[in-house]
C-alpha atoms as a PDB file:
ATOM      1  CA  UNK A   1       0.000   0.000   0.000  1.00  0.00           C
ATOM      2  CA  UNK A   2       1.312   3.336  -1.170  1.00  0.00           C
ATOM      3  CA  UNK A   3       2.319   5.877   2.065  1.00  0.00           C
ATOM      4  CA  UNK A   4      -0.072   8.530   2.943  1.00  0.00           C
ATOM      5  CA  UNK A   5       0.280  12.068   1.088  1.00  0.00           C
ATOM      6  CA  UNK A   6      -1.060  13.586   4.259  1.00  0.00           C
ATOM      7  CA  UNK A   7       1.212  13.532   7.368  1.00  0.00           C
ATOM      8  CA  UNK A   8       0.747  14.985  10.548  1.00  0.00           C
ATOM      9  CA  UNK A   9       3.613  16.019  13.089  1.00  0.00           C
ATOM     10  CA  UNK A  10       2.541  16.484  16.972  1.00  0.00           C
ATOM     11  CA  UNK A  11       1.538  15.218  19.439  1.00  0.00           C
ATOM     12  CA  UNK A  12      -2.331  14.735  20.006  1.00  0.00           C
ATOM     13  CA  UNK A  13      -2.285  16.313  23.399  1.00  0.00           C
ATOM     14  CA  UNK A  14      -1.117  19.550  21.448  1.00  0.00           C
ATOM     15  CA  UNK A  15      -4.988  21.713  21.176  1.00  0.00           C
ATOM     16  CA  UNK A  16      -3.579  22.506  17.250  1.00  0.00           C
ATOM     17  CA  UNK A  17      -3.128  19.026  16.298  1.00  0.00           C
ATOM     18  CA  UNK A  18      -5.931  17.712  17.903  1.00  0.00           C
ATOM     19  CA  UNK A  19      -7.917  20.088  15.589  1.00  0.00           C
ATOM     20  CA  UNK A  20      -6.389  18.845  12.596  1.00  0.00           C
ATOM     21  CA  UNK A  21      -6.357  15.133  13.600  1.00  0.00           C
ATOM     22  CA  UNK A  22     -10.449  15.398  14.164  1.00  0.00           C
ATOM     23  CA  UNK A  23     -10.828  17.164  10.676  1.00  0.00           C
ATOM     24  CA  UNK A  24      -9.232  14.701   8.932  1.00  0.00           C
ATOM     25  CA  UNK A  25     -11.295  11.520  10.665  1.00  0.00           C
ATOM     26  CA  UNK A  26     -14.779  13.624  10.339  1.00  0.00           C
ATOM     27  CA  UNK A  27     -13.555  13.869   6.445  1.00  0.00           C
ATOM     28  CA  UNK A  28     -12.272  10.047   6.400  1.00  0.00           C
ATOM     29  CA  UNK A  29      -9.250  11.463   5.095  1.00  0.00           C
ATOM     30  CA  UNK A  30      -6.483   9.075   5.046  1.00  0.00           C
ATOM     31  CA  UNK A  31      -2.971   9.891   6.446  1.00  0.00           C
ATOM     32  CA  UNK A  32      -0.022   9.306   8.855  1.00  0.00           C
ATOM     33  CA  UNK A  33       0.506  10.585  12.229  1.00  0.00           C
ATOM     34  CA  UNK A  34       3.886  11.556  13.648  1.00  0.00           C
ATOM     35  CA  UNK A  35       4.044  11.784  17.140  1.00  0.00           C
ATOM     36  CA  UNK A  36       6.755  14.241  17.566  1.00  0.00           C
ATOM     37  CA  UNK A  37       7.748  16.267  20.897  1.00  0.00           C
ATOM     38  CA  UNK A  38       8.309  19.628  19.707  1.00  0.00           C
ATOM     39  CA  UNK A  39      10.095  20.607  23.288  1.00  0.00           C
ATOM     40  CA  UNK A  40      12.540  17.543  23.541  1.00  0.00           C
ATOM     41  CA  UNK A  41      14.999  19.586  22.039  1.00  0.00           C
ATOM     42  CA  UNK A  42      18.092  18.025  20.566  1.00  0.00           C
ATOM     43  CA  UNK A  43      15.673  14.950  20.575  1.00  0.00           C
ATOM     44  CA  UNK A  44      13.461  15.991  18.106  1.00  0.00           C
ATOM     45  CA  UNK A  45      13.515  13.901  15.075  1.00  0.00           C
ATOM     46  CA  UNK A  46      16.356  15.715  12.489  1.00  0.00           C
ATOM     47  CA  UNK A  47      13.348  15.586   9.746  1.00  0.00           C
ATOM     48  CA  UNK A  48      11.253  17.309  11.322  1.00  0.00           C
ATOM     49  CA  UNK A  49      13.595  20.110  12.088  1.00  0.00           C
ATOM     50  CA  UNK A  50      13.981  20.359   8.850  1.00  0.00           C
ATOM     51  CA  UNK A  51      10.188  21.333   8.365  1.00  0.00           C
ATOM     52  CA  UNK A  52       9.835  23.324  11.293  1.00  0.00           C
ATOM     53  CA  UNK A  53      13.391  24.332  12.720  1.00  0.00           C
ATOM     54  CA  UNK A  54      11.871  26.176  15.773  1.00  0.00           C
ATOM     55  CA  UNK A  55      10.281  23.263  16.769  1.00  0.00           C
ATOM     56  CA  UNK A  56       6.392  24.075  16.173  1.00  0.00           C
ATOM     57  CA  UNK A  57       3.730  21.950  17.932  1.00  0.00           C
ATOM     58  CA  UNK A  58       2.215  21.165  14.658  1.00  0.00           C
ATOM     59  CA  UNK A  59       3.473  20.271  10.934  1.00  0.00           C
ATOM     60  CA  UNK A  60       0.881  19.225   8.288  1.00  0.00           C
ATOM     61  CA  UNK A  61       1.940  18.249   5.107  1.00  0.00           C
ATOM     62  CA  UNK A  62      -0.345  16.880   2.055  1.00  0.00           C
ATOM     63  CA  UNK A  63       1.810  16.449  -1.041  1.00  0.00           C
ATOM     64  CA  UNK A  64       4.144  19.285  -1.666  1.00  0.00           C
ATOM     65  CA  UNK A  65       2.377  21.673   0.508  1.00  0.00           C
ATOM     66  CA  UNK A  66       3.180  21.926   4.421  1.00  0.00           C
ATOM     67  CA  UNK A  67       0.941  24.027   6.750  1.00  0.00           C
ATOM     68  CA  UNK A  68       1.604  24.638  10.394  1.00  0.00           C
ATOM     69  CA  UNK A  69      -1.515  26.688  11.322  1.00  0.00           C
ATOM     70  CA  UNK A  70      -4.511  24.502  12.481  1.00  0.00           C
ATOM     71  CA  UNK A  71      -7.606  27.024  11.339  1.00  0.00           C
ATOM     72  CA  UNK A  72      -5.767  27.272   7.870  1.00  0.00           C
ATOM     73  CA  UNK A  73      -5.286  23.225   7.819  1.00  0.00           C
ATOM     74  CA  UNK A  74      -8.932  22.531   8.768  1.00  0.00           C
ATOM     75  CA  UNK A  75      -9.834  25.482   6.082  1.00  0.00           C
ATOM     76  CA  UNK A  76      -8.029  23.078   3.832  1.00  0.00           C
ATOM     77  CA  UNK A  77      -9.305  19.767   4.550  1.00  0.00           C
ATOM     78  CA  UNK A  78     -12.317  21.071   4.491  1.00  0.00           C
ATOM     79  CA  UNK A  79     -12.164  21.963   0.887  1.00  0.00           C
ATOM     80  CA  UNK A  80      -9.838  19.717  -0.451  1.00  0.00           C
ATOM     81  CA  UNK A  81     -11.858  16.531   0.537  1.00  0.00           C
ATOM     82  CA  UNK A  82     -15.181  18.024   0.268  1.00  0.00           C
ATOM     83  CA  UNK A  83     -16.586  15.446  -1.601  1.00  0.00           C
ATOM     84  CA  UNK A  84     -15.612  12.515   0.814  1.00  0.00           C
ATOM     85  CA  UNK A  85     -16.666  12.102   5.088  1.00  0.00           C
ATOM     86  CA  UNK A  86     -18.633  14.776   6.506  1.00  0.00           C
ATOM     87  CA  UNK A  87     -19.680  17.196   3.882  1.00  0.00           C
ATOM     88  CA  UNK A  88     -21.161  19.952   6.027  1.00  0.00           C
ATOM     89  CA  UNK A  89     -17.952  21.140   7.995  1.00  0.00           C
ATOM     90  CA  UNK A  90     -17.165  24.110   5.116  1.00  0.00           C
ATOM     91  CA  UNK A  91     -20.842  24.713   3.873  1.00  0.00           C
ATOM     92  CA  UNK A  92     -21.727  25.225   0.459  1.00  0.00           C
ATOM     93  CA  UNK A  93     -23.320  28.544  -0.063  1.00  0.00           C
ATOM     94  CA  UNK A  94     -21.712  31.732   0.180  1.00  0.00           C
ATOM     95  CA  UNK A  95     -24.157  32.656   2.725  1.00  0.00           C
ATOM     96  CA  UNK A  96     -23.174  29.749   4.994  1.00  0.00           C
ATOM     97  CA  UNK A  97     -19.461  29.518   4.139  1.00  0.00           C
ATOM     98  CA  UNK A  98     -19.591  33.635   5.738  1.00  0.00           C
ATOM     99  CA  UNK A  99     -21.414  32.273   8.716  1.00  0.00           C
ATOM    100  CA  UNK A 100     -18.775  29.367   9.157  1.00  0.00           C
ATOM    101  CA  UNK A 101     -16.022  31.635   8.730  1.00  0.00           C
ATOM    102  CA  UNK A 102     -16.792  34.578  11.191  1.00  0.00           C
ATOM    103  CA  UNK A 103     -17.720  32.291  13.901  1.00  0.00           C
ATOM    104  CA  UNK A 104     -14.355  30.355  13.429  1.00  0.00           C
ATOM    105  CA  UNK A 105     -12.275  33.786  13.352  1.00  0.00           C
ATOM    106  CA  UNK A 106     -13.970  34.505  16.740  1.00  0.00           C
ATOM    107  CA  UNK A 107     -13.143  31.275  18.321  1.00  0.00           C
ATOM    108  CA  UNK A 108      -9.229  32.094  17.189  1.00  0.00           C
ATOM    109  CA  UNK A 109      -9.674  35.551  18.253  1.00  0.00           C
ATOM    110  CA  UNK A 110     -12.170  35.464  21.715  1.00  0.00           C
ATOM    111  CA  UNK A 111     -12.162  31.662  22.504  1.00  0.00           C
ATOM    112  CA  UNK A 112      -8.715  30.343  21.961  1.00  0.00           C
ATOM    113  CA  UNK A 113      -6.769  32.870  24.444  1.00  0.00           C
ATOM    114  CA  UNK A 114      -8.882  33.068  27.555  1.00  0.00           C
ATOM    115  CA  UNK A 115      -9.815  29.253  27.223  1.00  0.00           C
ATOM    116  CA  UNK A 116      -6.142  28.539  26.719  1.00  0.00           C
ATOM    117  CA  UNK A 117      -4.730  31.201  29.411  1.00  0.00           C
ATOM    118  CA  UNK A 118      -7.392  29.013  31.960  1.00  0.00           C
ATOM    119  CA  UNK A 119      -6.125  25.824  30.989  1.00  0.00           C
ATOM    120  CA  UNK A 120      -2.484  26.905  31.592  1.00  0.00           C
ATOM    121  CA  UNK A 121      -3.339  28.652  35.250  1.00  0.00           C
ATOM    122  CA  UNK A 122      -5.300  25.121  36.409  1.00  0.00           C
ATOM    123  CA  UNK A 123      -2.032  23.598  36.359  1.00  0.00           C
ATOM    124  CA  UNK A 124      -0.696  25.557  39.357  1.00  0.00           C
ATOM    125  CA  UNK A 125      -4.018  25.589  40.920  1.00  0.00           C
ATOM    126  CA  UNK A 126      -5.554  23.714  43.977  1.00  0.00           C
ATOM    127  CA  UNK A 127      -7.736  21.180  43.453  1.00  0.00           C
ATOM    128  CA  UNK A 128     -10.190  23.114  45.049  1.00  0.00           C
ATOM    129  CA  UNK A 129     -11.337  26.432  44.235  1.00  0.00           C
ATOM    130  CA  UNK A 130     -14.547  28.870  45.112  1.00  0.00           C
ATOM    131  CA  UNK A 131     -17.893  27.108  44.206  1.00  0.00           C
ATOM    132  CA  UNK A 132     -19.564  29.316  41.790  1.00  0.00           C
ATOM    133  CA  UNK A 133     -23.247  30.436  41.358  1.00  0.00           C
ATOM    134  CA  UNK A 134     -25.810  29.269  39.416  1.00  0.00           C
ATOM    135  CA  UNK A 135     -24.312  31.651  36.295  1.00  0.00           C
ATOM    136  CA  UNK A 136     -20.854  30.268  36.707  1.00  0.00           C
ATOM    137  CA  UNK A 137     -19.180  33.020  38.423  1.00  0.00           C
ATOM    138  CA  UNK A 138     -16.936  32.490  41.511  1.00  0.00           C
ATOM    139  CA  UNK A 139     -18.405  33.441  44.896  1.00  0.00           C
ATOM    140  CA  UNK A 140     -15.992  35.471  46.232  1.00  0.00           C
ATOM    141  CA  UNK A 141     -12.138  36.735  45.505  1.00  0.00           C
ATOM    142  CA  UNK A 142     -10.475  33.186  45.771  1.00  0.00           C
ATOM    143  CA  UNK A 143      -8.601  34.480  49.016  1.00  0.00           C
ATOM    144  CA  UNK A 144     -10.679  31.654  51.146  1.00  0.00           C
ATOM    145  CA  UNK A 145      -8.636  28.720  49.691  1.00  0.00           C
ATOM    146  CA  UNK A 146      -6.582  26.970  51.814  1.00  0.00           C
ATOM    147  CA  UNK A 147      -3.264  26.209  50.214  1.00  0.00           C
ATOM    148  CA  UNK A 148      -1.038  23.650  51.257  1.00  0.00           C
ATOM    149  CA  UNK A 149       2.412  24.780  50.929  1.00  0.00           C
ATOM    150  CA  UNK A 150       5.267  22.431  50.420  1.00  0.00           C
ATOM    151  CA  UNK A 151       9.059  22.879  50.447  1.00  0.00           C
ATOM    152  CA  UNK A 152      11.568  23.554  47.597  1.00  0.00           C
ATOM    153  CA  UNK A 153      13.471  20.140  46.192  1.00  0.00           C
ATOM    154  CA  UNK A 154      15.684  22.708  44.710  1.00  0.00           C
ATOM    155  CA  UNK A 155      19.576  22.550  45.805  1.00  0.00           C
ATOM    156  CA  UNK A 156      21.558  25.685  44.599  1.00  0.00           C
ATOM    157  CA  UNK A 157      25.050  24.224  44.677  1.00  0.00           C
ATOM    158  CA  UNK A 158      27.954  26.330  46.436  1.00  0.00           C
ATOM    159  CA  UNK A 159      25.229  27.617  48.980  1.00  0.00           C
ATOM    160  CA  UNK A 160      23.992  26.362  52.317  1.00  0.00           C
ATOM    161  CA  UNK A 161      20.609  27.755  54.148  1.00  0.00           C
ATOM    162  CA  UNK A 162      18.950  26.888  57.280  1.00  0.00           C
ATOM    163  CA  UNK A 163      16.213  24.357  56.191  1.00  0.00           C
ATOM    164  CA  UNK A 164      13.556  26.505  57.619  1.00  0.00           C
ATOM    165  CA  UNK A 165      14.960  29.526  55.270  1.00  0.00           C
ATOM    166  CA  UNK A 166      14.861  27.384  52.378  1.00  0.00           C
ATOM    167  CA  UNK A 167      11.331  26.196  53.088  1.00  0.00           C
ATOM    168  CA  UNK A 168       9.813  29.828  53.617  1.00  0.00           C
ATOM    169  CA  UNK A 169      11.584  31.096  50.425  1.00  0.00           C
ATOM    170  CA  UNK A 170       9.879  28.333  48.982  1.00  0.00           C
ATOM    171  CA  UNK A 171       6.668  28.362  50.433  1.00  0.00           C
ATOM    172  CA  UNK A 172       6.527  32.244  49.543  1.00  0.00           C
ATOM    173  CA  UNK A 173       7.834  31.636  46.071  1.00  0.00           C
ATOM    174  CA  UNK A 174       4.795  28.965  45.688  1.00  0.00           C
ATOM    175  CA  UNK A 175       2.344  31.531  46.864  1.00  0.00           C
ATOM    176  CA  UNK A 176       3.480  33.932  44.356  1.00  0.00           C
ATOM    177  CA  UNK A 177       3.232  31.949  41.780  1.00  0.00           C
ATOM    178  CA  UNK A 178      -0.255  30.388  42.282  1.00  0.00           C
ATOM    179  CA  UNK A 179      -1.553  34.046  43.718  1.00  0.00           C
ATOM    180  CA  UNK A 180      -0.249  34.930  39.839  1.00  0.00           C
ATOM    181  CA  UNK A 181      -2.191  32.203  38.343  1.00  0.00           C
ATOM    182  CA  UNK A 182      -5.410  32.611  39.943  1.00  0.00           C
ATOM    183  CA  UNK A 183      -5.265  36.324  38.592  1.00  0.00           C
ATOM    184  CA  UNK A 184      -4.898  35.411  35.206  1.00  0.00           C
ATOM    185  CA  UNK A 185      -7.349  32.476  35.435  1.00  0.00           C
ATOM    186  CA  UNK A 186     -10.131  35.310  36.849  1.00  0.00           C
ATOM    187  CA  UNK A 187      -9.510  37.362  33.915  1.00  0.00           C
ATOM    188  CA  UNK A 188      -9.482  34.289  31.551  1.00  0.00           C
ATOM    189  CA  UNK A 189     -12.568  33.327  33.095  1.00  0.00           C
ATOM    190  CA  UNK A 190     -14.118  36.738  32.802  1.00  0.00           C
ATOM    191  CA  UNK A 191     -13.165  37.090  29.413  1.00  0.00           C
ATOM    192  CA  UNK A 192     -14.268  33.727  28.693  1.00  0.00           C
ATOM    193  CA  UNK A 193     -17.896  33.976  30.626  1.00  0.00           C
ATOM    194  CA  UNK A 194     -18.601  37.255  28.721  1.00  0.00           C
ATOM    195  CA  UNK A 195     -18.136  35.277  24.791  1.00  0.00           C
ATOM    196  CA  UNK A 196     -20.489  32.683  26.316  1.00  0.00           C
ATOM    197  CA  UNK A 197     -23.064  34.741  26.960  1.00  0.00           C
ATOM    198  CA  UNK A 198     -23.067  35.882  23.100  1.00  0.00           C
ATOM    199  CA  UNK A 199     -22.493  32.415  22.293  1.00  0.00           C
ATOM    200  CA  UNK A 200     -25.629  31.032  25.030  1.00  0.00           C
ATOM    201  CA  UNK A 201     -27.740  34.156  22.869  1.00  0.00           C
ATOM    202  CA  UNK A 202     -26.753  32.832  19.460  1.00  0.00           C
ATOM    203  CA  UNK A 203     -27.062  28.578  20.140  1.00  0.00           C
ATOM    204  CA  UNK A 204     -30.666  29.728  21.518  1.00  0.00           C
ATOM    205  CA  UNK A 205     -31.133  30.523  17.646  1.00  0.00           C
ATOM    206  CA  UNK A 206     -29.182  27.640  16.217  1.00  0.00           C
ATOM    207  CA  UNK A 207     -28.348  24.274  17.116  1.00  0.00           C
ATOM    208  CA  UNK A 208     -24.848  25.202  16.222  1.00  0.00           C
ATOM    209  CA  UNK A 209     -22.635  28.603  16.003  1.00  0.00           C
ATOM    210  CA  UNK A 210     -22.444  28.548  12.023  1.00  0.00           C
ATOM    211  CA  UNK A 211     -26.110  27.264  11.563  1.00  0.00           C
ATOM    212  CA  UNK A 212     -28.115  24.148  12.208  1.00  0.00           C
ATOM    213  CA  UNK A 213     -24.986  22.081  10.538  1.00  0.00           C
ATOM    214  CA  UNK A 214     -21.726  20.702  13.000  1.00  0.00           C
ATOM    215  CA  UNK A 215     -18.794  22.787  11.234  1.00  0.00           C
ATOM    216  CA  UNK A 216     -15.179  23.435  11.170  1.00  0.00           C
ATOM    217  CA  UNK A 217     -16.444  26.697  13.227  1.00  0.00           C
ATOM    218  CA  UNK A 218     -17.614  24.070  16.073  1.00  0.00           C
ATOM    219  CA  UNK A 219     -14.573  21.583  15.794  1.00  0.00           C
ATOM    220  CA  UNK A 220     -12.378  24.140  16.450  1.00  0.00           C
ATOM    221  CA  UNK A 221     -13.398  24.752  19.845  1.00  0.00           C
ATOM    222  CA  UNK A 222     -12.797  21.625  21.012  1.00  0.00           C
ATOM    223  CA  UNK A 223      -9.352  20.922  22.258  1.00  0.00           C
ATOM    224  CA  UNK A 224      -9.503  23.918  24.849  1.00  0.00           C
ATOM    225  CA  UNK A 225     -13.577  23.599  25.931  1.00  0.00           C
ATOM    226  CA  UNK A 226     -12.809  19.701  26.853  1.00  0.00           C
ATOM    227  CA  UNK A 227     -10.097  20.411  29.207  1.00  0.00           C
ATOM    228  CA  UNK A 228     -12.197  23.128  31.110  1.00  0.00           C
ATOM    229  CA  UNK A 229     -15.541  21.511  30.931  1.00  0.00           C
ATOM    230  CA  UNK A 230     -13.359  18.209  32.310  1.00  0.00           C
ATOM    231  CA  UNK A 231     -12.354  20.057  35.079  1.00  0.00           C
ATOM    232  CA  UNK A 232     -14.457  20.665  38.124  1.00  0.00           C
ATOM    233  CA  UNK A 233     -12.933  24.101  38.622  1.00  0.00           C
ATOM    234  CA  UNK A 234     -14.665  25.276  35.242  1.00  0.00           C
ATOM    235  CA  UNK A 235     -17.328  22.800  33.728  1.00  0.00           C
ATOM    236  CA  UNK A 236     -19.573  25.029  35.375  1.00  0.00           C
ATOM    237  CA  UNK A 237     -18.963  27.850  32.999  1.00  0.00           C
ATOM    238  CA  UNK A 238     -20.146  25.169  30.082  1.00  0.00           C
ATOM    239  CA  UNK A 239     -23.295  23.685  32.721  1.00  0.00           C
ATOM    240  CA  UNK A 240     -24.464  26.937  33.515  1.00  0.00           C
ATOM    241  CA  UNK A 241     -26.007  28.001  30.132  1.00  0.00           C
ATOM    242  CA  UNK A 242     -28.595  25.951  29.079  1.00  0.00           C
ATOM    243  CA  UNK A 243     -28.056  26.188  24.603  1.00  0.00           C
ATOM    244  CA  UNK A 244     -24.021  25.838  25.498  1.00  0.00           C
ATOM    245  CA  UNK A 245     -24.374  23.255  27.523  1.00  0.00           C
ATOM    246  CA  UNK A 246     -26.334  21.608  25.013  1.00  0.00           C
ATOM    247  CA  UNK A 247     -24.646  22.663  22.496  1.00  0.00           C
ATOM    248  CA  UNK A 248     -21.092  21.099  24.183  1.00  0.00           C
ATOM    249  CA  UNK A 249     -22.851  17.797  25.049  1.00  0.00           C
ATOM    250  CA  UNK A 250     -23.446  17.165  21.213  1.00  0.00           C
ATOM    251  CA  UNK A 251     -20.359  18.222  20.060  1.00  0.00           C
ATOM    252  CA  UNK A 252     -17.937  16.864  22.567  1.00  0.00           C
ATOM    253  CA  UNK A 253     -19.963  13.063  21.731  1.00  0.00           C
ATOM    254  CA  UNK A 254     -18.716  13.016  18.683  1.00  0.00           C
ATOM    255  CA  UNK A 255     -17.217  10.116  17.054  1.00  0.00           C
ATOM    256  CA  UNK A 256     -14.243  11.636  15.789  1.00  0.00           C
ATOM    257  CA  UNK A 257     -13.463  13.689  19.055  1.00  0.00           C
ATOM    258  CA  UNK A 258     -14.088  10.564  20.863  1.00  0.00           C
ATOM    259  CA  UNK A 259     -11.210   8.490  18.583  1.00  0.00           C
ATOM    260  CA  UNK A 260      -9.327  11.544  19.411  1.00  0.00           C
ATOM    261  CA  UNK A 261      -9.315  11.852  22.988  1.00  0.00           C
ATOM    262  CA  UNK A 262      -8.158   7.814  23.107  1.00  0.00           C
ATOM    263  CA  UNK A 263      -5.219   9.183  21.081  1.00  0.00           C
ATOM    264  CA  UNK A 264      -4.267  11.196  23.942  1.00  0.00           C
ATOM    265  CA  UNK A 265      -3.670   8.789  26.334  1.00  0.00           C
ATOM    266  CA  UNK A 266      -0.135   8.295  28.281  1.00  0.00           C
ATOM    267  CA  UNK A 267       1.766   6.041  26.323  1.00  0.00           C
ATOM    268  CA  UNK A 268       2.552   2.426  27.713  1.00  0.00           C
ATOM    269  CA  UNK A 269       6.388   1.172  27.827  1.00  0.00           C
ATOM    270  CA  UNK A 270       7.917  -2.093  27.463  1.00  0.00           C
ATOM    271  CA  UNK A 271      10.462  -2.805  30.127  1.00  0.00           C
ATOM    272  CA  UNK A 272      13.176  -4.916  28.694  1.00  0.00           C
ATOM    273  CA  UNK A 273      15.151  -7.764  30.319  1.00  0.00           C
ATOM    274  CA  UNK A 274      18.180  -5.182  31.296  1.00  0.00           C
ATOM    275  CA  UNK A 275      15.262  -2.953  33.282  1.00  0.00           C
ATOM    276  CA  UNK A 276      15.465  -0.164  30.677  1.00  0.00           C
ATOM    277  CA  UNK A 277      11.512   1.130  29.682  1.00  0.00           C
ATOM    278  CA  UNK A 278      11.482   1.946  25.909  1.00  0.00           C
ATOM    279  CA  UNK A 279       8.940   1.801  23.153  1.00  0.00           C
ATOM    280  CA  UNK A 280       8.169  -1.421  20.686  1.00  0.00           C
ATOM    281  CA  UNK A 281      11.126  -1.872  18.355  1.00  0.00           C
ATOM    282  CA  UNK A 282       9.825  -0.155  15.325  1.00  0.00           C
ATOM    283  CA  UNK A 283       7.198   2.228  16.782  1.00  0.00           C
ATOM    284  CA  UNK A 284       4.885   1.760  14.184  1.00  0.00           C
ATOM    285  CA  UNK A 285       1.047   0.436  13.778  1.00  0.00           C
ATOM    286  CA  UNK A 286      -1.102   0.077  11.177  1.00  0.00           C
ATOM    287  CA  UNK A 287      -4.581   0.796  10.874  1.00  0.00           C
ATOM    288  CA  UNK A 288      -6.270  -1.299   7.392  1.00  0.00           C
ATOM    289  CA  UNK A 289      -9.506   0.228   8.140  1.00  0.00           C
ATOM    290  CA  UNK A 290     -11.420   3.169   7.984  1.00  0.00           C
ATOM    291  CA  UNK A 291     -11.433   6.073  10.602  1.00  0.00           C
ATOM    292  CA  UNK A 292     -15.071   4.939  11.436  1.00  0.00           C
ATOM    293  CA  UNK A 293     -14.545   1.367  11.005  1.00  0.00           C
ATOM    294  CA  UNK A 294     -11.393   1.845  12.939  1.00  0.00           C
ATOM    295  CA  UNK A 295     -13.375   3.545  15.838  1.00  0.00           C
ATOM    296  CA  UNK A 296     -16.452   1.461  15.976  1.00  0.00           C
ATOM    297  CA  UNK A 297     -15.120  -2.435  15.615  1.00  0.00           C
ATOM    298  CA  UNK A 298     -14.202  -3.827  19.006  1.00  0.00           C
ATOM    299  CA  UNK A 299     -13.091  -7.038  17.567  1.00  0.00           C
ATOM    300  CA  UNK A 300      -9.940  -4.986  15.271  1.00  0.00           C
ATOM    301  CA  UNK A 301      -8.643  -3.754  18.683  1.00  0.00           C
ATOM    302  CA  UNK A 302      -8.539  -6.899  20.325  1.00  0.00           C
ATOM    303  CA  UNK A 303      -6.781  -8.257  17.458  1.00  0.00           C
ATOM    304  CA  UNK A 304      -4.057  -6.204  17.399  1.00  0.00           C
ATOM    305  CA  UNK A 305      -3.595  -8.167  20.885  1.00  0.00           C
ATOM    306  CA  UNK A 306      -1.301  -5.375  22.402  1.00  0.00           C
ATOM    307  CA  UNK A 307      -1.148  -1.978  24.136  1.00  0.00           C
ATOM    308  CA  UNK A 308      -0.132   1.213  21.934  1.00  0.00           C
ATOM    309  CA  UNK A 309       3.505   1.928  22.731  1.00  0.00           C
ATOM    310  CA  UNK A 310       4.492   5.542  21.789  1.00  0.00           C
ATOM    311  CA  UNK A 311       7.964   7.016  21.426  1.00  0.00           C
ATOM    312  CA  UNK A 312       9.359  10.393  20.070  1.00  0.00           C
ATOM    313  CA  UNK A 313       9.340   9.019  16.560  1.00  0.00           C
ATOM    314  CA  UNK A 314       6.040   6.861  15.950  1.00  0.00           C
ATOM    315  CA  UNK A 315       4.533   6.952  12.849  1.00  0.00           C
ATOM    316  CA  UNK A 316       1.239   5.998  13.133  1.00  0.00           C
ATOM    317  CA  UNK A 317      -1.237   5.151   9.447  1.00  0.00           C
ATOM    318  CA  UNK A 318      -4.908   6.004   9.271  1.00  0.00           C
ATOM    319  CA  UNK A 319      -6.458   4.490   5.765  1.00  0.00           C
ATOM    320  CA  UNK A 320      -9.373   3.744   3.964  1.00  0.00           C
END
C-alpha cells in the first residue's frame, strides 16, 4: 500500500493538532501521524527540524504543501476533501461559508486565548477552588482557599541555608506563583464567561454557532472547551447556560473527538530484560480500516492483541 500524502507532526495532546487530527477523521481522510515532541529539544527527530526548525507543535503536510496553522489546515481539509466524510464542515453557499467563517475567526480571536490562558493557570491551581453560582461566576475573591504549601526540592550548589529559610523562600515563592495564576485564570474566566453569553444568545437561535450544521467553526473549539468543561474548577462555565451546555454535550460526543481523545492517552512502555523502559522496536502500527470502522469495531482492537507503545518518533497510518 502506497504511504499517505497527508502527514501529521505532533503530538495529540497539542490543542492545534488535535484540531487537525479530528478534521481529517470527520472527512475520512487518510494519512499518517507523527508523534513528535516539539520541546525535547536536541531529541526531536532531524526531519522534522527540517520542516519546522523552531520546533512548532504542529506540521501538516499533504503532497508538496506543508501548513503549520490549524484554522488554515482545517480550512483546507475542508475543501480539499469536500466530496468525501462529513460534507457539512465548510458549507456550500456563500451565505453559509460567511457564517462558518466569522464564527471560526472569533473562536481564534475570543475563545482560543482566555480558554487557553485558563487551561495553563489550572495547572498551578488547587484542586479546590470557590464554588460558583448558578451563572458560573466564583463566589468570592479566591482568598478563602486553603493552600497547602510544600518545600523547595531545589539545591543551589555552592550555597547552604537553614532548612527553615529554604522552606519559607519556597513556600513564599509557591504563593506567588499560584496568587499569579489565579489572577490570570479570573480574567481568563471573565473574558471567557462574557463570549459565552453571546455564544448562550446565538445557540438559543441555532443548534450550532455557524447554523443548524456541526462545522469546522464548532470543531475548532474543542481541544480547549474539553479540558475546562473536564475540570471541576470550570465545567460550570459550560453547565451553567442551558443552549451551550447543550450545544457542548453534542459536540464533545462526537465520534471523531471521541477516537481523538483515546489518542491522547499516556503512552505504555515495554520494560526490557536489562530494566530499561522503551517503546516497541519499530514504533509503528497500522490501521487497514477506515477512521469509522477503525473507531467502531471492538473485535480490530482486540486483534491487534497489544497496548499502543508511543515514542518520540512513531509513525502511526490512518487508511481507507
Amino acid at each position: 500500500m502506497a504511504p499517505a500524502s497527508v502527514k501529521v507532526f505532533g503530538s495529540p495532546t497539542s490543542a492545534e493538532v488535535a484540531r487537525v487530527l479530528m478534521c481529517l477523521f470527520e472527512k475520512d481522510v487518510e494519512f499518517q501521524l507523527v508523534r513528535v515532541d516539539a520541546y525535547r529539544g536536541p531529541q526531536r527527530m532531524p526531519q522534522y527540524l527540517k520542516l519546522q526548525p523552531r520546533g512548532e507543535a504542529l506540521t501538516f503536510e499533504d503532497d508538496n504543501l506543508t501548513l503549520s496553522e490549524s484554522r488554515g489546515i482545517l480550512r483546507h481539509i475542508a475543501h480539499k476533501y469536500a466530496r468525501q466524510g462529513n460534507p457539512d464542515l465548510i458549507g456550500t453557499g456563500a451565505l453559509e461559508r460567511a457564517s462558518i467563517e466569522q464564527w471560526l475567526q472569533t473562536e481564534a480571536q475570543s475563545f482560543d486565548v482566555p480558554s487557553a490562558e485558563m487551561v495553563y493557570s489550572l495547572a498551578f491551581l488547587p484542586p479546590t477552588m470557590p464554588k460558583q453560582n448558578d451563572n458560573g461566576n466564583s463566589n468570592g475573591n479566591g482568598r478563602d482557599v486553603q493552600v497547602a504549601n510544600a518545600g523547595s526540592k531545589r539545591v543551589v550548589a555552592g550555597t547552604a541555608a537553614p532548612e527553615g529559610t529554604m522552606n519559607t523562600a519556597a513556600s513564599g515563592g509557591k504563593q506567588q506563583k499560584e496568587e499569579e495564576m489565579r489572577r490570570l485564570f479570573e480574567k481568563s474566566k471573565k473574558d471567557l464567561e462574557k463570549l459565552l453569553d453571546i455564544y448562550e444568545q446565538r445557540l438559543e437561535e441555532a443548534a450550532y454557532l455557524a447554523g443548524d450544521k456541526f462545522t469546522i467553526a464548532d470543531l475548532s473549539h474543542l481541544p480547549n472547551a474539553d479540558r475546562l468543561a473536564s475540570d471541576p474548577r470550570s465545567r460550570r462555565m459550560f453547565e451553567a447556560r442551558k443552549n451551550v451546555s447543550r450545544w457542548w454535550n453534542e459536540i464533545s460526543k462526537r465520534e471523531s473527538w471521541e477516537y481523538v481523545r483515546s489518542l491522547q492517552r499516556p503512552p505504555s512502555t515495554v520494560v526490557d530484560a536489562a530494566g530499561e523502559a522503551h517503546a516497541n522496536s519499530n514504533g509503528q502500527q497500522q490501521r487497514g480500516a477506515s477512521a469509522g470502522e477503525q473507531r467502531g469495531n471492538d473485535s480490530s482492537n482486540q486483534q491487534q492483541g497489544q497496548q499502543q507503545h508511543y515514542r518520540n518518533d512513531q509513525v502511526e497510518n490512518y487508511s481507507n
